[in-house]
Protein backbone atom coordinates (compact mmCIF):
# COMPACT_ATOMS: atom_id res chain seq x y z
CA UNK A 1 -135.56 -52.49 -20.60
CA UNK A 2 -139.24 -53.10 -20.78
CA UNK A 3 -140.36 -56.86 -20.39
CA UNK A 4 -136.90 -57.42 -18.19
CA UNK A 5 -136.89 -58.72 -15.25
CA UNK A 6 -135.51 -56.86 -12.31
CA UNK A 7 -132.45 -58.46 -10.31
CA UNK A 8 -133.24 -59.02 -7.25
CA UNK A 9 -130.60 -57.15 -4.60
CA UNK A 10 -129.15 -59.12 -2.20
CA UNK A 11 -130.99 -57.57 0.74
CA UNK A 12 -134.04 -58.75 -1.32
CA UNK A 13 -132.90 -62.38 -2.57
CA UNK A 14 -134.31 -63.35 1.09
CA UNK A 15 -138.00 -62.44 0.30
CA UNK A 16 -137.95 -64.56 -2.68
CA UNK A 17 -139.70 -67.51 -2.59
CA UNK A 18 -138.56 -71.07 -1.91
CA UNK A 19 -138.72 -74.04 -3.71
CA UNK A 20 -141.92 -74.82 -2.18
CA UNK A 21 -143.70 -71.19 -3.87
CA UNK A 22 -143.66 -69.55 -0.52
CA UNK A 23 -141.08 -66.59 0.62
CA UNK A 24 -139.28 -67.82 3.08
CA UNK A 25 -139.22 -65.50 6.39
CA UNK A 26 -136.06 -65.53 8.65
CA UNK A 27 -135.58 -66.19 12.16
CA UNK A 28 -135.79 -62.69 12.59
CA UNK A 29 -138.33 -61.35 11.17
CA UNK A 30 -140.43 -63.33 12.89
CA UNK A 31 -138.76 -62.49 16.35
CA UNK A 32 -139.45 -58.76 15.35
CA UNK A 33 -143.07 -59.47 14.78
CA UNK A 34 -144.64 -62.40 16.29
CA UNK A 35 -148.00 -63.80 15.65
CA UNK A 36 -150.39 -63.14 18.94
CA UNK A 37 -150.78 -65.56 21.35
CA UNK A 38 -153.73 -65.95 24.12
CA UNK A 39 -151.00 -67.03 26.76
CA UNK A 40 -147.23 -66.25 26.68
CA UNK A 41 -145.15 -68.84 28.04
CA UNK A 42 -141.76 -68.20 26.67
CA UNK A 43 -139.56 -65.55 25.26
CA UNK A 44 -136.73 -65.86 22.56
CA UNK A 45 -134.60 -64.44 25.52
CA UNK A 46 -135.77 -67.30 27.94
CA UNK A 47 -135.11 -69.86 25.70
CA UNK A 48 -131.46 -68.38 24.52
CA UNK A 49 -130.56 -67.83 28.08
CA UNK A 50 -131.49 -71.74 28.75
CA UNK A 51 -129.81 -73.34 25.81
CA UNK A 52 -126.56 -71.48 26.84
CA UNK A 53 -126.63 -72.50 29.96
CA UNK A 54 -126.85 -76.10 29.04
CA UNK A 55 -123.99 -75.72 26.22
CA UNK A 56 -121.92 -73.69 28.73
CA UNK A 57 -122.36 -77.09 30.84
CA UNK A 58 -122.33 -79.72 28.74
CA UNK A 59 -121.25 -78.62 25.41
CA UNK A 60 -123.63 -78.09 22.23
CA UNK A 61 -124.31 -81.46 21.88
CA UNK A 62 -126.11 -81.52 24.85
CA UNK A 63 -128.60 -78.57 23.61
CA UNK A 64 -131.53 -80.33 21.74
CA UNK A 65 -135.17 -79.08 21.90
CA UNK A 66 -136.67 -81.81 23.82
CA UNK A 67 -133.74 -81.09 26.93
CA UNK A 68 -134.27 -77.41 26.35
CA UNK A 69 -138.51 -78.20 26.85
CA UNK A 70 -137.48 -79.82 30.16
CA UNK A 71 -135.58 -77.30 31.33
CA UNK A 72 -137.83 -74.43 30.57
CA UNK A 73 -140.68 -76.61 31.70
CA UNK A 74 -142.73 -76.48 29.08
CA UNK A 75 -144.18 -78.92 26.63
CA UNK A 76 -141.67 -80.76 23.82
CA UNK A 77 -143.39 -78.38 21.03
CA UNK A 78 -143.43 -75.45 23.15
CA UNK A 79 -140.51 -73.74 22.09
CA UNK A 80 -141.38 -74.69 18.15
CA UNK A 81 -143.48 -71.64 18.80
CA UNK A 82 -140.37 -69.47 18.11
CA UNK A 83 -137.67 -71.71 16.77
CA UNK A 84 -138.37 -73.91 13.86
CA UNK A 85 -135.68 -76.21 15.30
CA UNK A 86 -132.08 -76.75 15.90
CA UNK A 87 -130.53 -74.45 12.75
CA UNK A 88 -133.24 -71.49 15.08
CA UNK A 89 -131.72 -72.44 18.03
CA UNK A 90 -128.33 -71.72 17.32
CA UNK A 91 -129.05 -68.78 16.04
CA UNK A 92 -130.28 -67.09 19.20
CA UNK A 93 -127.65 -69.00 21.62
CA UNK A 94 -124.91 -67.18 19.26
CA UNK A 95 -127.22 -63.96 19.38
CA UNK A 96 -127.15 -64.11 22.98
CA UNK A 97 -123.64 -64.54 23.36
CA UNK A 98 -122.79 -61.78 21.45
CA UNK A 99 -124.76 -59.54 23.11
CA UNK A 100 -122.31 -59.56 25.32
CA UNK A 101 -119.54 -57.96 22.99
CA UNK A 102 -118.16 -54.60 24.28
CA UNK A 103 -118.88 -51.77 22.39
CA UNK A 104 -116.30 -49.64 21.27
CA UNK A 105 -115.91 -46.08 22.30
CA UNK A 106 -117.19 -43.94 19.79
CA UNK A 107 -115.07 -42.12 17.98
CA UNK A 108 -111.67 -43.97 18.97
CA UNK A 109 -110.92 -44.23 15.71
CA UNK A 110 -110.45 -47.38 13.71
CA UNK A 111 -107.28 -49.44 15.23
CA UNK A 112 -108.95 -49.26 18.65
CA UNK A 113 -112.30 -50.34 17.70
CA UNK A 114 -110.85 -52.95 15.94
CA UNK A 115 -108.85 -53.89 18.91
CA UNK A 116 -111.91 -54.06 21.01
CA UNK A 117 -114.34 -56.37 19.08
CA UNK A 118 -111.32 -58.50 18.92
CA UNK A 119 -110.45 -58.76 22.53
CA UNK A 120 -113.73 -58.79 23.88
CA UNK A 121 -114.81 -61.76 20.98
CA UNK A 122 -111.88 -64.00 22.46
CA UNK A 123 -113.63 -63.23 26.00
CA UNK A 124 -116.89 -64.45 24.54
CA UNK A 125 -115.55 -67.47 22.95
CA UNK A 126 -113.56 -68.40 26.52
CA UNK A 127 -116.73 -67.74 28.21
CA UNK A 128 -118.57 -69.89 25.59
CA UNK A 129 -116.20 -72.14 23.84
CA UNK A 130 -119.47 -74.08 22.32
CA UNK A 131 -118.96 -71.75 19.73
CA UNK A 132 -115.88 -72.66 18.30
CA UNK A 133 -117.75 -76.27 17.69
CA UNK A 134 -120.43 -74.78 15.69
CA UNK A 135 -120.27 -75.80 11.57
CA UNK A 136 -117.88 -73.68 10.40
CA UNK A 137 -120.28 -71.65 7.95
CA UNK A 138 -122.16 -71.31 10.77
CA UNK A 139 -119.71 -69.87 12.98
CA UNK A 140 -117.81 -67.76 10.34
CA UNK A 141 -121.19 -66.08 8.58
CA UNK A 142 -123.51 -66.37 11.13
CA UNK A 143 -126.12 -63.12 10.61
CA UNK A 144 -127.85 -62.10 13.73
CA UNK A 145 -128.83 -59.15 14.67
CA UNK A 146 -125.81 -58.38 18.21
CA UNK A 147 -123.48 -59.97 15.20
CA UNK A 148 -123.81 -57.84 12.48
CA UNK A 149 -123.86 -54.91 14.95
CA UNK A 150 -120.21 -55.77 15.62
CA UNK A 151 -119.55 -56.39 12.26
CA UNK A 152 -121.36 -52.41 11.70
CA UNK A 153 -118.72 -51.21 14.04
CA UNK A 154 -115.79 -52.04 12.99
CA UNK A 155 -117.08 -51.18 9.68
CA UNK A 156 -118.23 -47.84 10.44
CA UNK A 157 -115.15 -46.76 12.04
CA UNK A 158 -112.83 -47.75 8.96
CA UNK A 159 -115.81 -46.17 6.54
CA UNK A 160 -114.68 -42.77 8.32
CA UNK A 161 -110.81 -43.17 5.91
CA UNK A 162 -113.01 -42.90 2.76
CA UNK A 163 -111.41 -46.70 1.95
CA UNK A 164 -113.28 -48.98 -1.22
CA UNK A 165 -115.68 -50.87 0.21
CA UNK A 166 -113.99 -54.16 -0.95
CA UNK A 167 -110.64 -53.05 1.21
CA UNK A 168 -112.87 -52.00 3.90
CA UNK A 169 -114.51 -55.31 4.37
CA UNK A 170 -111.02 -56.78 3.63
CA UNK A 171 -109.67 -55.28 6.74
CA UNK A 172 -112.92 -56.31 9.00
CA UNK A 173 -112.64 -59.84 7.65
CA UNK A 174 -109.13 -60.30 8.41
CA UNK A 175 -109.63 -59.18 11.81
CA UNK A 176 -112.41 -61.59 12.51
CA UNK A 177 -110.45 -64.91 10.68
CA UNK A 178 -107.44 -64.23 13.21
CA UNK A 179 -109.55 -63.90 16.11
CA UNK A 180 -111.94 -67.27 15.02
CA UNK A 181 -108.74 -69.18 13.94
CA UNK A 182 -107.08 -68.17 17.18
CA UNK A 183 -109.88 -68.30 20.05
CA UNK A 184 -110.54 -72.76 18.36
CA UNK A 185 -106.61 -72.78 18.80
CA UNK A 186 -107.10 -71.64 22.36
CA UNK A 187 -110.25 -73.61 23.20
CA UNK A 188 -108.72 -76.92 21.57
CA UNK A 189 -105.67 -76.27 24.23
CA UNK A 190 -107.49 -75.74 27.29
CA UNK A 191 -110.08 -79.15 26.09
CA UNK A 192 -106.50 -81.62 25.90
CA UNK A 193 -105.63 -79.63 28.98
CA UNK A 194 -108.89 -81.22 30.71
CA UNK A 195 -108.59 -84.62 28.69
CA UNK A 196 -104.94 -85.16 30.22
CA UNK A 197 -105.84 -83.37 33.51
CA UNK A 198 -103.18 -80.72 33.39
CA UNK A 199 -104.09 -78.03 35.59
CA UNK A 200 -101.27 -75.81 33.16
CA UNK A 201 -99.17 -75.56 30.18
CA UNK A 202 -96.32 -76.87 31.83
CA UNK A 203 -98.27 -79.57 33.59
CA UNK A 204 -99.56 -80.41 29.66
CA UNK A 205 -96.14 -79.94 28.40
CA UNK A 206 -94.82 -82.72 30.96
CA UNK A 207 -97.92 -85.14 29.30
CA UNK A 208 -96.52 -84.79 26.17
CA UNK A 209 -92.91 -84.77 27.20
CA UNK A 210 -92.00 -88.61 25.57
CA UNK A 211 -93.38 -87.18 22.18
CA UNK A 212 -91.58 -83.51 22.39
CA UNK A 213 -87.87 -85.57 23.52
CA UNK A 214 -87.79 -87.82 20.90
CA UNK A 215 -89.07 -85.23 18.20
CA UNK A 216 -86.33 -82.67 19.26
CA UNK A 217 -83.49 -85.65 19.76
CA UNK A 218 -84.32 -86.45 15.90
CA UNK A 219 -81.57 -82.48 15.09
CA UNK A 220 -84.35 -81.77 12.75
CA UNK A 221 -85.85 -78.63 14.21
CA UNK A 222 -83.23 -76.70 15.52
CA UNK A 223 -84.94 -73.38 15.91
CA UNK A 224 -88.65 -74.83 17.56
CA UNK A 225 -85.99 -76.43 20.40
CA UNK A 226 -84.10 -73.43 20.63
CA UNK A 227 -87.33 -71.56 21.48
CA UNK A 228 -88.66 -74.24 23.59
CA UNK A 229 -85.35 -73.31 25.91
CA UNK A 230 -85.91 -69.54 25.65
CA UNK A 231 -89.29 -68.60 25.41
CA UNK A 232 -91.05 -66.76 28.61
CA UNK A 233 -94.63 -66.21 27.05
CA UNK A 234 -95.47 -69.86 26.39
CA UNK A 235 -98.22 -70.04 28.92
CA UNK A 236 -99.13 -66.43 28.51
CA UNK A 237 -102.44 -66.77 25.84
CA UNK A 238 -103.38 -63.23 26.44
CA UNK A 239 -99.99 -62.00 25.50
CA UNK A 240 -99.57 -64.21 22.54
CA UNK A 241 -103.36 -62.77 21.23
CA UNK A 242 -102.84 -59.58 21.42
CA UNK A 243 -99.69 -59.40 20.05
CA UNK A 244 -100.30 -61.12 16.46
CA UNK A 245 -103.23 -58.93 16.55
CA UNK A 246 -101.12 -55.96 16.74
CA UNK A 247 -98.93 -56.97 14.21
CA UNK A 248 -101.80 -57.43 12.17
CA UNK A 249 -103.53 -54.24 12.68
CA UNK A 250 -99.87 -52.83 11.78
CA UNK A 251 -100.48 -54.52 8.64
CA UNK A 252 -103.45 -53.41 7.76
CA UNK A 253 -102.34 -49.92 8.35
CA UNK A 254 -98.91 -50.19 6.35
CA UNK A 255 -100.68 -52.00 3.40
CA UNK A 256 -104.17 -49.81 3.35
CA UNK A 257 -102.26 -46.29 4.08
CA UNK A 258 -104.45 -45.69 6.98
C-alpha cells in the first residue's frame, strides 16, 4: 500500500543503518573492495595465515592484534587497516581454516556430500582445535565467505530431492550440530590427554582409574561396566565419528523419504 514502508529482506537488514545513522558495512564487503592505498603492506591472507599460526601454537588466547603486529612486523595499527579488531580477526582465521574444507564431488548425490563436509570439518577442527573455543554463536553461525560455501553444498545437493526449504536446512543443520558437538568432545579429550600426560586412551583411562573403580564398585551402572569389559573401538575416534554420522544420515533419509 502507498505510504507503507517496505520490509526490509534479510539479505538487506545488513545495509540498514546502525544506531549511530550510518549503514554498517561487513567485514566483507570491505575485503571485496578496499579503499586504495599508496603502499601495501599487508593482505587479509597474510594476516589470517599469521593469526593461525599463533592460535595453532598457543591457542586463541594468544592471538591479539598487538602479537599479530609483531609477528607480521608491522606497526600496532597496521593491521586496523583491514580488521576493525578482534570480532574481524576471527572472522578471517575461521575463513582461512575453512578454506581448507574438501569439496565434494559434484554430483555424488546428497548422502556423500554430506559425508564429506562432515569428515573433512572434523579434520579442520583436529588441525585447528582453536575453533572449538570460539563463543559459541560465533562458532555455530559464523558467515564467511569458504563457510557458507560449505553450507551452499550440502545445500545444493539436497535442493536436487525437490525437499521444503525448512526440511532442507533441517537436514544441513543437523549434520553440522553432530559434527560441532562431536569434534569439542574430541578436542576436550585429547586437551585432559595433554593435562594428565597420557600419550593414549588407555594411558588416560589408567589416570582416571581410582574414579572409574569406585564408580563401577558402587552396582549402579551395570551396562557402562559391562561395555567398559567388551568394547574394542574405545580408542578408535575415527570409527566412533563416522559411525553416529551414518546412523544419522540413515535418519535423515528414513524420516525425509530421500
Amino acid at each position: 500500500m502507498a505510504g507503507q514502508k517496505r520490509k526490509s529482506s534479510p539479505a538487506e537488514a545488513e545495509a540498514e543503518p546502525d544506531a549511530g545513522g550510518e549503514r554498517r558495512v561487513s567485514l566483507w564487503e570491505r575485503l571485496d573492495n578496499p579503499t586504495p592505498a599508496p603502499r601495501t603492506v599487508l593482505t587479509s591472507g597474510r594476516i589470517a595465515e599469521a593469526a593461525v599460526a599463533i592460535a595453532d601454537a598457543e591457542g586463541i588466547d594468544a592471538v591479539t592484534m598487538r602479537r599479530l603486529a609483531t609477528e607480521l612486523g608491522v606497526a600496532p595499527m597496521a593491521a586496523y587497516r583491514y580488521v576493525s579488531g578482534k570480532d574481524d580477526l576471527l572472522e578471517l582465521m575461521v575463513d582461512r581454516v575453512y578454506g581448507e574444507l574438501t569439496a565434494p564431488e559434484t554430483g555424488a548425490g546428497w548422502r556423500a556430500t554430506l559425508r564429506t563436509l562432515a569428515t573433512s570439518t572434523r579434520e579442520i577442527v583436529l588441525r585447528h582445535p582453536w575453533l572449538v573455543q570460539l563463543p559459541s554463536a560465533r562458532a555455530a553461525i559464523s558467515l564467511t565467505p569458504n563457510r557458507l560455501a560449505s553450507v551452499e553444498w550440502g545445500m545444493a545437493a539436497l535442493a536436487e530431492l525437490d525437499l521444503p526449504p525448512d526440511e532442507l536446512m533441517v537436514a544441513v543443520d543437523t549434520v553440522g550440530a553432530y559434527v560441532q558437538g562431536r569434534t569439542a568432545s574430541e578436542v576436550a579429550t585429547l586437551r585432559l590427554m595433554e593435562v594428565r600426560g597420557a600419550a593414549d586412551g588407555h594411558a588416560l583411562r589408567t589416570h582416571l582409574a581410582p574414579e572409574m573403580t569406585y564408580l563401577m564398585s558402587t552396582g549402579r551402572y551395570p551396562t557402562f561396566h559391562a561395555y567398559l569389559g567388551a568394547a574394542r573401538r574405545k580408542d578408535d575416534p575415527r570409527w566412533q565419528f563416522e559411525t553416529a554420522l551414518d546412523c544419522i544420515l540413515d535418519g535423515l533419509a528414513t524420516r525425509l523419504g530421500i
